[in-house]
N, C-alpha and C. Protein backbone atom coordinates (compact mmCIF):
# COMPACT_ATOMS: atom_id res chain seq x y z
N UNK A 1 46.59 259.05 156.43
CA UNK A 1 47.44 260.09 155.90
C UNK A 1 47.69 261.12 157.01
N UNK A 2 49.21 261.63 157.23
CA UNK A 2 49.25 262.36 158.47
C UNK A 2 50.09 263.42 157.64
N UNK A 3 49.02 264.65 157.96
CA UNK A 3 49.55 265.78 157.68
C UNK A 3 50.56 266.84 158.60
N UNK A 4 50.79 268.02 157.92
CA UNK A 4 51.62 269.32 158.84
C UNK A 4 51.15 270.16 158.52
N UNK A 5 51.31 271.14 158.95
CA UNK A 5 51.14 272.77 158.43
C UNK A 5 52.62 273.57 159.34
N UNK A 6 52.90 273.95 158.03
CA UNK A 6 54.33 274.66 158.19
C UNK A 6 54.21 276.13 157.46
N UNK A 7 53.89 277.14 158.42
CA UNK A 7 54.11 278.50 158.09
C UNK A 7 52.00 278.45 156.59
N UNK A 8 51.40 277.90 157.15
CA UNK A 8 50.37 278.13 156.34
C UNK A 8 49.67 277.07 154.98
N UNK A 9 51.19 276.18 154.86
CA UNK A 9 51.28 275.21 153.86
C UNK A 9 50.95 273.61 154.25
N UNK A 10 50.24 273.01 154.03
CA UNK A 10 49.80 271.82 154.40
C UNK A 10 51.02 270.80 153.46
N UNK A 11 51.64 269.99 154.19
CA UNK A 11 52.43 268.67 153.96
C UNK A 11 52.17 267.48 154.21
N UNK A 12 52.19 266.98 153.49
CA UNK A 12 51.60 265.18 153.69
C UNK A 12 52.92 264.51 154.30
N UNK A 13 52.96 263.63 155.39
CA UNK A 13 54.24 263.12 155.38
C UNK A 13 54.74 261.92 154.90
N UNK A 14 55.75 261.65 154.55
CA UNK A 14 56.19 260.22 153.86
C UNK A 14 57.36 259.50 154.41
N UNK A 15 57.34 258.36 154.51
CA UNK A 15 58.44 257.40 155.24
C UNK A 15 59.60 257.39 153.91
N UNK A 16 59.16 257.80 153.28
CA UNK A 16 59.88 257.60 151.76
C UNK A 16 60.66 259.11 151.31
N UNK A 17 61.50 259.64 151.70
CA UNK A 17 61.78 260.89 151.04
C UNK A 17 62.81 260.85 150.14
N UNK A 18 62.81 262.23 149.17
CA UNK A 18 63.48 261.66 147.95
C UNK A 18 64.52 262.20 148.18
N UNK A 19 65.67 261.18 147.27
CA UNK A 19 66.62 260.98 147.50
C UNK A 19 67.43 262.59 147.25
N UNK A 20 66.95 263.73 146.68
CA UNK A 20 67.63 264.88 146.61
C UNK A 20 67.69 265.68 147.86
N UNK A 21 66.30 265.23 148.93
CA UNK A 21 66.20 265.86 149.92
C UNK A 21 67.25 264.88 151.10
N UNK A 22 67.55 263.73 151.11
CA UNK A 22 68.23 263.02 151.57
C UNK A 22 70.08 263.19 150.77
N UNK A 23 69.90 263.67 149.64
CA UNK A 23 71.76 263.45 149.50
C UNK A 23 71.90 265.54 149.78
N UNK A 24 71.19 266.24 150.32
CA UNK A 24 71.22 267.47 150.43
C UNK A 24 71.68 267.52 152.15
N UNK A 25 70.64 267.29 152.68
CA UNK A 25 70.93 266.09 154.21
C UNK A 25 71.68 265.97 154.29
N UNK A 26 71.87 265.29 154.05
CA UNK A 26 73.73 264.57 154.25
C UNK A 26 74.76 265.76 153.66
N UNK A 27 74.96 266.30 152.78
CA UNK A 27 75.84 267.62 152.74
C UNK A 27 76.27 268.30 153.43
N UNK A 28 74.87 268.44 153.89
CA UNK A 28 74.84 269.60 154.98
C UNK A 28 75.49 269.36 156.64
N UNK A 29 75.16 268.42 156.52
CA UNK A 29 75.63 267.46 157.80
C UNK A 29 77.91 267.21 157.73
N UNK A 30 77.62 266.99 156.01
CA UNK A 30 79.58 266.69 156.45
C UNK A 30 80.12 268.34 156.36
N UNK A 31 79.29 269.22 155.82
CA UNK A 31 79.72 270.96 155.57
C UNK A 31 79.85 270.94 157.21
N UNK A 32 79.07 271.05 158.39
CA UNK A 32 78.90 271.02 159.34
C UNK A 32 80.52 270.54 160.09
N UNK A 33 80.68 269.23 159.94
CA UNK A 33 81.91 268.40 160.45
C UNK A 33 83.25 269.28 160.10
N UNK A 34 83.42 269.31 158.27
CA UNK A 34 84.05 270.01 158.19
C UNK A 34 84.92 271.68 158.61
N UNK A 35 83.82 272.64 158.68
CA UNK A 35 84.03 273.62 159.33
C UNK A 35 84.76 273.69 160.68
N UNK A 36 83.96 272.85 161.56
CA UNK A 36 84.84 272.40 163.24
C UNK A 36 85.78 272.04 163.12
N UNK A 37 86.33 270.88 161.79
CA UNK A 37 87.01 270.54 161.97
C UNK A 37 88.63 270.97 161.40
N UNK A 38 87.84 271.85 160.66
CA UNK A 38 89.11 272.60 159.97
C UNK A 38 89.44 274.21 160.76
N UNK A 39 88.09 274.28 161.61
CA UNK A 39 88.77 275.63 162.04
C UNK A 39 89.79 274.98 163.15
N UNK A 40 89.72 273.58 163.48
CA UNK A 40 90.64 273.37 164.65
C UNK A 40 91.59 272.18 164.35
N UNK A 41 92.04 272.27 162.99
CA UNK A 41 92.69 271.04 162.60
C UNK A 41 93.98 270.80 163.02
N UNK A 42 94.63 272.31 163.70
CA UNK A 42 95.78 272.14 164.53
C UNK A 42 95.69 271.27 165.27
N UNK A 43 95.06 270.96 166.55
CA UNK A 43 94.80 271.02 167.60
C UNK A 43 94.10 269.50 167.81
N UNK A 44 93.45 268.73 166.33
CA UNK A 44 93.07 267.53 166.23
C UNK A 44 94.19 266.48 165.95
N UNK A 45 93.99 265.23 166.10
CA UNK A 45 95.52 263.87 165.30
C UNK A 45 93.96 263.87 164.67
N UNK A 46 94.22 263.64 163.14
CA UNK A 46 94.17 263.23 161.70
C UNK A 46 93.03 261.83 161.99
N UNK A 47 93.47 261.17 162.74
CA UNK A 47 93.34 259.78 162.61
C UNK A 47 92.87 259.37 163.97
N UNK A 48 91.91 260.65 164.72
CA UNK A 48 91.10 260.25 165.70
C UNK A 48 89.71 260.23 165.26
N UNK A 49 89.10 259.07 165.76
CA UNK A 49 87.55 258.90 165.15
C UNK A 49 86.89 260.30 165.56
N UNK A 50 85.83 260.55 165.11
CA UNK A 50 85.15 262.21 165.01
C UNK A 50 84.76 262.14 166.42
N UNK A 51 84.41 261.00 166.99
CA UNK A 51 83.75 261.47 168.61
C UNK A 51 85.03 262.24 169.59
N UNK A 52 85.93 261.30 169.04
CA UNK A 52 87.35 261.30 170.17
C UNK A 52 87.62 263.25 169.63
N UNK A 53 87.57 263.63 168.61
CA UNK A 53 87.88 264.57 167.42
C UNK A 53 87.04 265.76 168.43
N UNK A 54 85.79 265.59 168.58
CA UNK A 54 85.11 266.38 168.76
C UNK A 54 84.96 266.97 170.65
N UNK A 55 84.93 265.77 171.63
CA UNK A 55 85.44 265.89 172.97
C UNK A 55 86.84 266.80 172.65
N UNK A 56 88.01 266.26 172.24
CA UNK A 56 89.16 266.96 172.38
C UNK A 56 88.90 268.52 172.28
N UNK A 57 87.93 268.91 170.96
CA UNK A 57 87.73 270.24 170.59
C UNK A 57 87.42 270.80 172.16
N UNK A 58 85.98 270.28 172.57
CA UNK A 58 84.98 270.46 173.45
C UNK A 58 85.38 270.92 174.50
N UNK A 59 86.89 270.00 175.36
CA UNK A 59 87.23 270.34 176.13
C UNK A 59 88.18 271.39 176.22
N UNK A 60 88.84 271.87 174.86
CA UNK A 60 89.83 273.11 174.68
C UNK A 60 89.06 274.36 174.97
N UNK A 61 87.75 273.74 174.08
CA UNK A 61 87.03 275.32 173.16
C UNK A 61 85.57 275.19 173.87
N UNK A 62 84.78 275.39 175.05
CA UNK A 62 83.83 275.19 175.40
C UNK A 62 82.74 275.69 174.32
N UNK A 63 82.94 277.57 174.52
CA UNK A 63 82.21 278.23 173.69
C UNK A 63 81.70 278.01 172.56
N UNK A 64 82.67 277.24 171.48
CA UNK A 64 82.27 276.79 169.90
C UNK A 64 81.94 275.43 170.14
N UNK A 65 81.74 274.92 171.42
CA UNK A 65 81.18 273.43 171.19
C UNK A 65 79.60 273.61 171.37
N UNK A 66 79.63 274.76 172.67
CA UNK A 66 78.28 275.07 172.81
C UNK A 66 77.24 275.35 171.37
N UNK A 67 77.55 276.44 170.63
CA UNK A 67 77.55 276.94 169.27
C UNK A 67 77.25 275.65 168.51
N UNK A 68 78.56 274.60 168.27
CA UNK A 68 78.19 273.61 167.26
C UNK A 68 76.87 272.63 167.27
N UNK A 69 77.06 272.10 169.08
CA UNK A 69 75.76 271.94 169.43
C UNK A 69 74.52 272.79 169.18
N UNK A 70 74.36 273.86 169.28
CA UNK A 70 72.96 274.62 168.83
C UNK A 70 72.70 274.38 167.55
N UNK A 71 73.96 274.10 166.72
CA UNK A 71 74.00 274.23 165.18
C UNK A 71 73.01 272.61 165.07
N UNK A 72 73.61 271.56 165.98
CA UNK A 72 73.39 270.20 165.50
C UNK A 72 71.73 269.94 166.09
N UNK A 73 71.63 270.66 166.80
CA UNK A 73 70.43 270.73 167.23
C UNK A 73 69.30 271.20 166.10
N UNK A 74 70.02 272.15 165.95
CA UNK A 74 69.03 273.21 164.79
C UNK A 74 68.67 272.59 163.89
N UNK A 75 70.05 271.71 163.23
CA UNK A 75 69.98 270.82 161.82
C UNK A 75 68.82 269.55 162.18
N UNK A 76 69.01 269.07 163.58
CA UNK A 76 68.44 267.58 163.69
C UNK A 76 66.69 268.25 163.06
N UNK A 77 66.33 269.52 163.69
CA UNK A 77 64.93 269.86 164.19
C UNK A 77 64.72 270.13 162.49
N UNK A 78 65.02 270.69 161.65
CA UNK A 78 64.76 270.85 160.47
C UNK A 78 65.09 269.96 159.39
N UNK A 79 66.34 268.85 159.44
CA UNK A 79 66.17 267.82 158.82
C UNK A 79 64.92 266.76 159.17
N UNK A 80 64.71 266.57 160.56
CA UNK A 80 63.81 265.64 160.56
C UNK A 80 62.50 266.08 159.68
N UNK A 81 62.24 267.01 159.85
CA UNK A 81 60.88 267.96 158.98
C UNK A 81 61.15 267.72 157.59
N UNK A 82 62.02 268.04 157.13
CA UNK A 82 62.89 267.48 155.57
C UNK A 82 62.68 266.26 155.09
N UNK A 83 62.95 265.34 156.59
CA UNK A 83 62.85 263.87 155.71
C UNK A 83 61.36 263.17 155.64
N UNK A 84 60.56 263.90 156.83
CA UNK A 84 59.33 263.44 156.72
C UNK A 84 58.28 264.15 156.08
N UNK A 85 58.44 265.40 155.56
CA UNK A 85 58.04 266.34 154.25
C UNK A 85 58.38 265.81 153.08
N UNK A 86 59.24 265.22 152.78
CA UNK A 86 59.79 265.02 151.66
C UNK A 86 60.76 266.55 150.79
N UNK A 87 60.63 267.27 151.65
CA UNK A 87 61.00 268.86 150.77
C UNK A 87 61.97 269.45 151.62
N UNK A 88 63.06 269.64 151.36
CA UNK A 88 64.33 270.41 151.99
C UNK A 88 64.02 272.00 152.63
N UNK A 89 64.60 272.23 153.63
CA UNK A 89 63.89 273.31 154.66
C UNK A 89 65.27 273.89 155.09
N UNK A 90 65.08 274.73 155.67
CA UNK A 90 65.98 275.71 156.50
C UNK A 90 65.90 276.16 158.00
N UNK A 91 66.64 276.68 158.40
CA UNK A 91 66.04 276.83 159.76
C UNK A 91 65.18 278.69 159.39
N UNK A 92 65.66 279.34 158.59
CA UNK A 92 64.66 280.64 158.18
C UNK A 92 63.55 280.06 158.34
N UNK A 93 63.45 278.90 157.33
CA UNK A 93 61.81 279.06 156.77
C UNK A 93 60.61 278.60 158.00
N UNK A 94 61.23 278.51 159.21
CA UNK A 94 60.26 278.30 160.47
C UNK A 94 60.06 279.52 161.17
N UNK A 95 61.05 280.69 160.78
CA UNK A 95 61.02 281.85 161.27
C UNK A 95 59.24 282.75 161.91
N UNK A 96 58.47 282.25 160.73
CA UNK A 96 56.99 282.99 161.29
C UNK A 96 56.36 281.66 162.02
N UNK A 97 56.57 281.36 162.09
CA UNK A 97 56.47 280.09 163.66
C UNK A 97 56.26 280.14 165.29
N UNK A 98 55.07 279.96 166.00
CA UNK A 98 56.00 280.06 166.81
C UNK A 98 56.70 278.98 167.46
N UNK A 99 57.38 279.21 168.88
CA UNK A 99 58.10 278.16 169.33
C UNK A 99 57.17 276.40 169.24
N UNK A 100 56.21 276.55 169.88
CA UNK A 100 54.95 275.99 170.38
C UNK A 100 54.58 274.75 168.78
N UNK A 101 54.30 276.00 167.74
CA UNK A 101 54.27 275.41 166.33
C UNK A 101 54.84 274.62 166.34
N UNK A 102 56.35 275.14 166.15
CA UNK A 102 57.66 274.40 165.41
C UNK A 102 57.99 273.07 166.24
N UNK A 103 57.45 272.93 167.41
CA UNK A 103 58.10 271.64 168.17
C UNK A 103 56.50 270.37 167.98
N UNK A 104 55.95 271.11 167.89
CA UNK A 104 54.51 270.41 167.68
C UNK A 104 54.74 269.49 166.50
N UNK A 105 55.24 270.43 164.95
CA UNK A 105 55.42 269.69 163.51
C UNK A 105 57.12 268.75 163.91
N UNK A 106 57.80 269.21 164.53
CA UNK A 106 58.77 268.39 165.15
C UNK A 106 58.33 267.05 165.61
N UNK A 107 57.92 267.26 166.45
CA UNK A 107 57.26 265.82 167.16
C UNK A 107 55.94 265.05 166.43
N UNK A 108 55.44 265.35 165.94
CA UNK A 108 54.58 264.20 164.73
C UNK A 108 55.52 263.96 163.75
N UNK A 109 56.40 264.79 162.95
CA UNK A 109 57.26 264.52 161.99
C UNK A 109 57.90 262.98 162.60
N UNK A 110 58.82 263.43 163.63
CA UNK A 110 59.42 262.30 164.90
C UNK A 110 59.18 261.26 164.93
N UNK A 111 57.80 261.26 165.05
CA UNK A 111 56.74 260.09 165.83
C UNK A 111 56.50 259.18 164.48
N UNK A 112 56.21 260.15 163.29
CA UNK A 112 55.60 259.20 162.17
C UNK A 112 57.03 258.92 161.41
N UNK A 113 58.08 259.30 161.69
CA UNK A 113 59.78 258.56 161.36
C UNK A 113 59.81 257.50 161.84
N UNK A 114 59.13 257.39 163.51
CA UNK A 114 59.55 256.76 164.29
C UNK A 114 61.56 257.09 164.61
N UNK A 115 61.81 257.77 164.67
CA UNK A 115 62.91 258.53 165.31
C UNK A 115 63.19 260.40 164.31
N UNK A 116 64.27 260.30 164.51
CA UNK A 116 64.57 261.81 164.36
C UNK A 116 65.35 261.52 163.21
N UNK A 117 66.36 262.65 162.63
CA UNK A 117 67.30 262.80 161.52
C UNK A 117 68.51 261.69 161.86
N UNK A 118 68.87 261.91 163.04
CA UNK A 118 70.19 261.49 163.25
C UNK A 118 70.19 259.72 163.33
N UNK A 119 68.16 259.40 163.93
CA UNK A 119 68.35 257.74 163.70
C UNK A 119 67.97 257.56 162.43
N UNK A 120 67.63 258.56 161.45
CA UNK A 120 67.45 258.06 159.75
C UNK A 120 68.70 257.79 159.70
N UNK A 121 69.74 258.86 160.04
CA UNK A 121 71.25 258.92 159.02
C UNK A 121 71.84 257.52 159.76
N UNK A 122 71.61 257.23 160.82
CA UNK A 122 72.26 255.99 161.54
C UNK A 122 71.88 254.34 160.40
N UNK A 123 70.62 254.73 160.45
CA UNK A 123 70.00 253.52 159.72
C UNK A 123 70.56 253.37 158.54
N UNK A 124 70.09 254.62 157.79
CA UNK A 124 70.86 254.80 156.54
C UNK A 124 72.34 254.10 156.67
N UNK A 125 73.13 254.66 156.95
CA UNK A 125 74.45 254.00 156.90
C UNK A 125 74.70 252.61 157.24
N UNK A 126 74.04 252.10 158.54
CA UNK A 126 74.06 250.94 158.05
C UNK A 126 73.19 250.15 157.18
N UNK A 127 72.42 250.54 156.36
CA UNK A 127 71.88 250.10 155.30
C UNK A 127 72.74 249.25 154.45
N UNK A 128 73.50 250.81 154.42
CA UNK A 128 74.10 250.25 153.33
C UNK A 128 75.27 249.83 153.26
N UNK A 129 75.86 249.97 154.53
CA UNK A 129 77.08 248.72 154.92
C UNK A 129 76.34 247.36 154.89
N UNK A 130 75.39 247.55 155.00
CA UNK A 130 75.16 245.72 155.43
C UNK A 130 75.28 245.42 153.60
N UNK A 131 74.39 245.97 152.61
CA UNK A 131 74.12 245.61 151.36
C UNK A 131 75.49 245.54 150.29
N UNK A 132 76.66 246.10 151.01
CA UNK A 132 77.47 246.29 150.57
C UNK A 132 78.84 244.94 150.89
N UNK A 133 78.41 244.44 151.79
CA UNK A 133 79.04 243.37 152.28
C UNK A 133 79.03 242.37 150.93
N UNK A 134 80.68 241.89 151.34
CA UNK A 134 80.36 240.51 149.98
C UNK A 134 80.55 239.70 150.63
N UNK A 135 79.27 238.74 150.03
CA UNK A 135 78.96 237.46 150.25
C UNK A 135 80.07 236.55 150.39
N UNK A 136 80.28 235.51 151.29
CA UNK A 136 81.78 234.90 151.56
C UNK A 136 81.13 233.51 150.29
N UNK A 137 82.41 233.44 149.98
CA UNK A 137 83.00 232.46 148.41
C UNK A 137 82.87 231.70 148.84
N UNK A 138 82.22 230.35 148.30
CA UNK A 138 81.94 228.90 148.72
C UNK A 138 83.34 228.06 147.82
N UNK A 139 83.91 227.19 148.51
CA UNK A 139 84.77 226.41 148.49
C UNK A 139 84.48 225.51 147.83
N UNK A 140 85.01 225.74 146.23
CA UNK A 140 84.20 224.44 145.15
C UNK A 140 84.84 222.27 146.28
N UNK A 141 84.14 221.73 145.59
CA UNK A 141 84.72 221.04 146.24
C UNK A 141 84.57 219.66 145.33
């Protein structure tokens, strides 16, 4: 059993987190997309994949890429804690932390994921593209 202590509170961690702390996750993550992408929806084509979407921004708008990055950073370091807590977090609630703490429960969180937020959400998705696939029709014969 591999524990944390976050701000005084002992957490057990789990490979298993529940699904409210995982569809909250993910919210938060397309709220994120959205915002960038609507404060600069002039300036995007509609129908460029989000990487192509997000360079284009990057190279107009340095300053708010820098920013979004801190943001995605911020999110990775407190979702990963989320998914291996099992309990939805904020970036406040590390506030009486210090630096030292917070990267310490970071990196066992990490380690006992075996990756971070962004390779859950990767996996995740293809999870469930693969389960979602239909089976190819056999040719009565």
């Amino acid at each position: 059993m591999v524990n944390v202590v976050i701000c005084g509170t002992k957490y057990e961690l789990t490979k298993e987190p529940k699904h409210g702390v995982v569809r909250k996750i993910r919210l938060k993550e397309r709220e994120v997309y959205k915002t960038i992408f609507s404060k600069f929806k002039d300036k995007i084509n509609l129908n460029d994949e989000i990487d192509v979407a997000i360079m284009k921004i990057m190279r107009e708008n340095p300053a708010e890429m820098i920013a979004y990055n801190e943001l995605q950073e911020d999110n990775n370091l407190v979702n990963t804690i989320s998914l291996a807590t099992g309990n939805l977090f904020t970036v406040d609630d590390f506030d009486e932390m210090t630096e030292v703490e917070l990267e310490e429960v970071f990196e066992t969180c990490r380690e006992f994921l075996e990756g971070d937020s962004k390779d859950f959400s990767e996996d995740s998705v293809s999870s469930i593209q693969h389960q979602t696939k239909k089976p190819a029709v056999k040719k009565k014969e």
